[in-house]
Protein backbone atom coordinates (compact mmCIF):
# COMPACT_ATOMS: atom_id res chain seq x y z
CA UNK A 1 -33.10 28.20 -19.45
CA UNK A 2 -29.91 29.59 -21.13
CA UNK A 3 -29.87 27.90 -24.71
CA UNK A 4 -25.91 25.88 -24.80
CA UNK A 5 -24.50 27.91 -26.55
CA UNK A 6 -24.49 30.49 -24.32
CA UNK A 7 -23.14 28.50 -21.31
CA UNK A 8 -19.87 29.54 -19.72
CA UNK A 9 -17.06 26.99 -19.95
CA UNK A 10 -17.39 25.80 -16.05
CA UNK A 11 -20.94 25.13 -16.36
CA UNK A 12 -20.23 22.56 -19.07
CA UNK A 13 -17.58 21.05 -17.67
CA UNK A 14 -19.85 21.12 -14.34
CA UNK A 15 -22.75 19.76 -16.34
CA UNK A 16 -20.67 16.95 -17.39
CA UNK A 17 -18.78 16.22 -14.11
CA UNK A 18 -22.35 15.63 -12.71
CA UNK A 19 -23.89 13.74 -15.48
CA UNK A 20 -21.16 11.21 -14.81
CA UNK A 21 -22.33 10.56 -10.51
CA UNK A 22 -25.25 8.22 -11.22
CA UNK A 23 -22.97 6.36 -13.85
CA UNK A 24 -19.87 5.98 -11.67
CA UNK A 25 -22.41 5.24 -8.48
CA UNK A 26 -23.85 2.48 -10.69
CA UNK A 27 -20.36 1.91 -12.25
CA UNK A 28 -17.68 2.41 -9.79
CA UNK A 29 -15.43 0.07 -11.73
CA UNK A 30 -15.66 1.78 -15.22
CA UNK A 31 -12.25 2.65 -16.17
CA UNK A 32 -13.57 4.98 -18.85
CA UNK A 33 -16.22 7.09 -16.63
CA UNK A 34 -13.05 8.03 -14.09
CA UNK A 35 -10.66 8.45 -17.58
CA UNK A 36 -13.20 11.19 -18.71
CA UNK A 37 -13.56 12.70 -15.69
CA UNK A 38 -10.24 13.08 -15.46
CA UNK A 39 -10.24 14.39 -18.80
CA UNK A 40 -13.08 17.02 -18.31
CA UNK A 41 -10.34 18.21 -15.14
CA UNK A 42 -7.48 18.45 -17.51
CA UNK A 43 -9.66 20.86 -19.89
CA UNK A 44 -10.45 23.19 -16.95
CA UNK A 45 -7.28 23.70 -16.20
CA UNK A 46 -6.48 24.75 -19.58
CA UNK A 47 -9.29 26.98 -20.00
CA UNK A 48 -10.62 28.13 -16.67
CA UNK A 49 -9.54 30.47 -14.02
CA UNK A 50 -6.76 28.80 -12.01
CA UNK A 51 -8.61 29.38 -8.86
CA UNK A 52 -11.93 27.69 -10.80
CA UNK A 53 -9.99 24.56 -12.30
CA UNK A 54 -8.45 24.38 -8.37
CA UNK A 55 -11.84 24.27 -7.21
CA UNK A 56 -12.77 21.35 -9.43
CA UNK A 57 -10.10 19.18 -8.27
CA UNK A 58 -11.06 19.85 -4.64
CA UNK A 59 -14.80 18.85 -5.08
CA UNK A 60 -13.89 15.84 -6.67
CA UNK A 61 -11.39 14.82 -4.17
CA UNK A 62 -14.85 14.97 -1.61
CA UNK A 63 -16.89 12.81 -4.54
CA UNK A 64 -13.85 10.14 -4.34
CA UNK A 65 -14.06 10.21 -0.40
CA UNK A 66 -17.54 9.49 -0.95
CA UNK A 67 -16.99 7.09 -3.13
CA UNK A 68 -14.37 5.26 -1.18
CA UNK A 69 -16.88 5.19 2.04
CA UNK A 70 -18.76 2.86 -0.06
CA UNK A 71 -16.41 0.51 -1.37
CA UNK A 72 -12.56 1.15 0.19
CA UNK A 73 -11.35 -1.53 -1.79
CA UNK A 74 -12.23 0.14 -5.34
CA UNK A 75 -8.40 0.29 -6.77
CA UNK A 76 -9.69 2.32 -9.60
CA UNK A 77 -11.01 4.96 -6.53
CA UNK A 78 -7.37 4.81 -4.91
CA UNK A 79 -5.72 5.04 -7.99
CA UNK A 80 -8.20 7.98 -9.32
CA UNK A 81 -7.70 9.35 -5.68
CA UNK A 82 -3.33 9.57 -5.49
CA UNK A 83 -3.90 11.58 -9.23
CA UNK A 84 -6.03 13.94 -7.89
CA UNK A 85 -4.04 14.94 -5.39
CA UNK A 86 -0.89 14.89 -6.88
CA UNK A 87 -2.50 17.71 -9.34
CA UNK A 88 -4.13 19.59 -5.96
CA UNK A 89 -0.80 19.57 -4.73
CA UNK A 90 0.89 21.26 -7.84
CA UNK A 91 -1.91 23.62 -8.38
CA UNK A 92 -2.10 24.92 -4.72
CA UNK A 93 1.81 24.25 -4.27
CA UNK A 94 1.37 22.69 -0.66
CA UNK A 95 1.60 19.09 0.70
CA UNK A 96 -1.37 17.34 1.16
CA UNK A 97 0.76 14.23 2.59
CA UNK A 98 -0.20 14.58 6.23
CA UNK A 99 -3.74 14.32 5.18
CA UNK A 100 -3.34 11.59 2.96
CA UNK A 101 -1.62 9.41 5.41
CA UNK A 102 -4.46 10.23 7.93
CA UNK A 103 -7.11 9.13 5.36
CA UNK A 104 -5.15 5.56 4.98
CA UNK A 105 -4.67 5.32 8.75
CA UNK A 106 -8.75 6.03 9.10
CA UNK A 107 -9.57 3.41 6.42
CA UNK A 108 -7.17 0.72 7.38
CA UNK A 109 -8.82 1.01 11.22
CA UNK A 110 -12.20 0.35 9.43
CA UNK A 111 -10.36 -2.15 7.47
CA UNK A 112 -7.31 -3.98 7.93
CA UNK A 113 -7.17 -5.84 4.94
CA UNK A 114 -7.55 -2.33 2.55
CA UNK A 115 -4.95 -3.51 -0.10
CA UNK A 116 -5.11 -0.45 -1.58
CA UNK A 117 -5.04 1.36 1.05
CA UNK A 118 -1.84 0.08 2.44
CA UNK A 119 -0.41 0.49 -0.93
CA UNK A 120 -0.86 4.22 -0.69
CA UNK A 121 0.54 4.24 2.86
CA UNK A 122 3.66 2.63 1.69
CA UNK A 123 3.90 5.00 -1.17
CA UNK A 124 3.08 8.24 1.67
CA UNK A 125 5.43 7.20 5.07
CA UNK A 126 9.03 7.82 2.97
CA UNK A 127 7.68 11.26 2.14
CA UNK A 128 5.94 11.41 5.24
CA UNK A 129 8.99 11.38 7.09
CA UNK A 130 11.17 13.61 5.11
CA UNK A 131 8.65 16.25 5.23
CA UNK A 132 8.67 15.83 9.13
CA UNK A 133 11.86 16.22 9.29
CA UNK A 134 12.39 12.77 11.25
CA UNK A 135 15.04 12.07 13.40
CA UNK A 136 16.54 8.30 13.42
CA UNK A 137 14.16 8.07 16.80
CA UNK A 138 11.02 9.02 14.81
CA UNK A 139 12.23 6.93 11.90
CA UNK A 140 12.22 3.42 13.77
CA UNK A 141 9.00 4.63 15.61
CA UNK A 142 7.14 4.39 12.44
CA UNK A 143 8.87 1.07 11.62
CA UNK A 144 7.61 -0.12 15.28
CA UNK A 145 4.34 1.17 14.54
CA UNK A 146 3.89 -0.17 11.27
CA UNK A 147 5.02 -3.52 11.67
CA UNK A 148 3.02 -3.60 15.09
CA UNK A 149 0.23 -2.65 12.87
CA UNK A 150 0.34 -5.68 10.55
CA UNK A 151 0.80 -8.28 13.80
CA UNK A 152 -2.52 -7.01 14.17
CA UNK A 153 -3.88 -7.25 10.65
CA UNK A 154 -2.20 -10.94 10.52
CA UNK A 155 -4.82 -12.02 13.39
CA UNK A 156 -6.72 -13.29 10.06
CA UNK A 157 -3.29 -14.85 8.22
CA UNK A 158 -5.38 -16.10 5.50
CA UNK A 159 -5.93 -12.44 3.88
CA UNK A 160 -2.76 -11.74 1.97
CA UNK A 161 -2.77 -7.78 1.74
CA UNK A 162 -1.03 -7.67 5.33
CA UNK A 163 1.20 -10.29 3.65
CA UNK A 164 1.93 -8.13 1.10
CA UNK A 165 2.77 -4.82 3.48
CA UNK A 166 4.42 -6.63 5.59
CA UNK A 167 6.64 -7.70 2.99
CA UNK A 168 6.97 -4.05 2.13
CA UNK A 169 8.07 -3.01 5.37
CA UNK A 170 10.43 -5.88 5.99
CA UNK A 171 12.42 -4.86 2.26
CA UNK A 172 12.65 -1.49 3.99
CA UNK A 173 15.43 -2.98 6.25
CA UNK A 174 17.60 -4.06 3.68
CA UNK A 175 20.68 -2.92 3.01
CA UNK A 176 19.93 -1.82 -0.84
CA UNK A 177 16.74 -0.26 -0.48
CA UNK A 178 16.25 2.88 -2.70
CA UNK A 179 16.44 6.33 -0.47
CA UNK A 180 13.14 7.31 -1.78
CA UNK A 181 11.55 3.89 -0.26
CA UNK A 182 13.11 4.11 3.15
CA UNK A 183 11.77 4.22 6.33
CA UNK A 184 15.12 4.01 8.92
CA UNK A 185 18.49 5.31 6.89
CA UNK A 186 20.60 4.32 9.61
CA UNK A 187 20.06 0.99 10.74
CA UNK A 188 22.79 -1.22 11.56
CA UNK A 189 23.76 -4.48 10.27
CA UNK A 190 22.66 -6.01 13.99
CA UNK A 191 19.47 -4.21 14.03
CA UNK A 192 18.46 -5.32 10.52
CA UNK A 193 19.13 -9.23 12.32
CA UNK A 194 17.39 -8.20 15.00
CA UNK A 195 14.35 -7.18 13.05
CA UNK A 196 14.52 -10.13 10.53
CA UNK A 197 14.74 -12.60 14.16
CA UNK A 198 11.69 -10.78 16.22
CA UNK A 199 9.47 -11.05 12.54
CA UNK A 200 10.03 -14.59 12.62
CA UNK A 201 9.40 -15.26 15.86
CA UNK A 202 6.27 -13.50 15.67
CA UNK A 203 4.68 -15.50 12.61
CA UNK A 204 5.98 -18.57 13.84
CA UNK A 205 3.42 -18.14 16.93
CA UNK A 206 0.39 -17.69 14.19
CA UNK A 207 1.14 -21.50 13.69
CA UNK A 208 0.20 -22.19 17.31
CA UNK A 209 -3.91 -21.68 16.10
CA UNK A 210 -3.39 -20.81 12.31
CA UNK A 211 -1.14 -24.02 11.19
CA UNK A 212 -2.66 -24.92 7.14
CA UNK A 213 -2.16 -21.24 5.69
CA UNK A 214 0.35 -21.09 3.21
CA UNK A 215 1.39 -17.20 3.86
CA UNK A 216 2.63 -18.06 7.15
CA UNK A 217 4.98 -20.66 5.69
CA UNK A 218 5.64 -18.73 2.73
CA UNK A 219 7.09 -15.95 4.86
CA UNK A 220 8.51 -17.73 7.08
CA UNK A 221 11.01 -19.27 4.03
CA UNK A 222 11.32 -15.52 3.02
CA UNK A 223 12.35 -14.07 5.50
CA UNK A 224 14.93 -16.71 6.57
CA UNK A 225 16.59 -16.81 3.24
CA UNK A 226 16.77 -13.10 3.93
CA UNK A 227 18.46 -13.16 7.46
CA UNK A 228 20.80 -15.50 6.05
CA UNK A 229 22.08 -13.13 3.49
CA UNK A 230 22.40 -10.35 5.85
CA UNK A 231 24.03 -13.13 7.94
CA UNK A 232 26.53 -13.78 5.40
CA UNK A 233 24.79 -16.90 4.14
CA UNK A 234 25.25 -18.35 7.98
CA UNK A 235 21.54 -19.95 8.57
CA UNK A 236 19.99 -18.32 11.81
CA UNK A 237 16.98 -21.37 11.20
CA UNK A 238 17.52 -24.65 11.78
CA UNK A 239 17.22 -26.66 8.51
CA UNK A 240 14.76 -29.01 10.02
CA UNK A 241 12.30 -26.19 10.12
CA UNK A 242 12.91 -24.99 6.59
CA UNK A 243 12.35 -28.45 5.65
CA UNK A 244 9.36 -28.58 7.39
CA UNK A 245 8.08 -25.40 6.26
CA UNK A 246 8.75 -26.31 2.76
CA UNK A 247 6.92 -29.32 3.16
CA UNK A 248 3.55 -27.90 4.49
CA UNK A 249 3.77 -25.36 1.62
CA UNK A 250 4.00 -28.58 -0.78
CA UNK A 251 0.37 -29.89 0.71
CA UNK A 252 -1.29 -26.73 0.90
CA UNK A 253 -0.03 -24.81 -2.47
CA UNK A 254 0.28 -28.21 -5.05
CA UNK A 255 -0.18 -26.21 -7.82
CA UNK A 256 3.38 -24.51 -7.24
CA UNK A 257 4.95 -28.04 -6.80
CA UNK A 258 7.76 -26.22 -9.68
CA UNK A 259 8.15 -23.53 -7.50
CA UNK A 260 8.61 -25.07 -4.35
CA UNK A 261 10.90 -27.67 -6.03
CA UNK A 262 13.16 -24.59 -7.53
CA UNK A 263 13.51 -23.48 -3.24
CA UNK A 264 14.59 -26.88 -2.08
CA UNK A 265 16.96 -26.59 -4.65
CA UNK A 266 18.43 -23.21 -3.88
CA UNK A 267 17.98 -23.86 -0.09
CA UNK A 268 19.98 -27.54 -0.53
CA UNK A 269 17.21 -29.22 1.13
């Protein structure tokens, strides 16, 4: 065996990559094993071939997939994951977004309450659709799909990361969302109503077998104070629902009793 001194530069750094697998299998949640890794990456690519340090980056985008297939709701993973990629990207100068967006459709199918991994969706369909080249067509196909997606997901309304997508997908109709966050650029002012209406009408039917989960409610307020803005603050819900809404929020969330007295406040309840 070849005294250390004597080893090349990738065979530490290769050394050291795999001394860290049993550590991050046994401590996938270690901020510091995936912050060294990442270091050890970052040294390669100053010192190594740039065909060797794009190598690296590659094998441990397959050690994260492992990783991932174990626990898909490791946010450390994810978050380790859109780095690694983002410097595969720059080092190979292609898009990798394609692939990406399949990965977080295959591991949203397994699991449709992947927080993270409808995080990184949200953060891939903008770009997604740029790099396609989307027409306005294509554009409301995704927002279709996505949304039809979540109804889905919301089968179990108690899990909030749907909640939470959903929520991201519903600012995407609004008049002032950012261009890079953007889904449909040319929706009109009827089809943003129209949206904001069929949403609505479609969590109101969860109360029909899911009637003492506060999400349901909680969006329900949401997105009615948003269609009445886009309405021109003329209410599309009758206030005896928002009252009621409000109300079952009161029972089942008491420890935002401040909160939900703030809302029947702004509402005029």
């Amino acid at each position: 065996m070849k005294p250390a001194t004597d080893l090349t530069n990738l065979q530490l750094i290769t050394n050291d990559l795999n001394f860290l697998i049993p550590l991050l299998k046994q401590y996938p949640k270690c901020y510091w094993l995936w912050n060294y890794r990442r270091w050890l990456l970052e040294q390669a690519e100053l010192i190594l071939e740039h065909n060797q340090a794009a190598e690296l980056w590659e094998k441990e985008l397959v050690l994260v997939s492992m990783m991932l297939a174990k626990d898909g709701r490791n946010f450390l993973g994810w978050d380790y994951r859109r780095r690694i990629v983002a410097q595969i990207e720059r080092l190979r100068g292609s898009t990798m977004v394609e692939a990406e967006f399949a990965y977080t459709t295959k591991m949203i199918r397994t699991a449709l309450h992947n927080f993270s991994a409808l995080h990184y969706r949200s953060k891939l369909i903008p770009r997604l659709l740029d790099e396609r080249k989307a027409d306005s067509h294509l554009r409301r196909q995704m927002l279709d799909d996505e949304l039809a997606l979540m109804q889905n997901a919301l089968v179990d309304p108690n899990n909030q990361s749907p909640w939470f997508y959903h929520q991201f997908l519903m600012s995407t109709i609004s008049p002032d969302v950012q261009r890079e966050s953007a889904i449909v650029l040319d929706l009109t002012q009827a089809e943003r109503v129209t949206y904001y209406q069929r949403e609505i009408d479609r969590i109101e039917e969860i109360l029909e077998t899911d009637d003492d989960c506060k999400w349901v409610y909680e969006a329900l307020l949401r997105y009615s104070i948003e269609l009445n803005l886009l309405n021109n603050q003329t209410a599309q819900t009758p206030v005896s629902k928002l009252r009621l809404w409000l109300s079952k929020l009161r029972q089942l969330d008491s420890f935002r009793s401040g909160r939900w007295d703030d809302l029947q406040r702004e509402l005029q309840l």
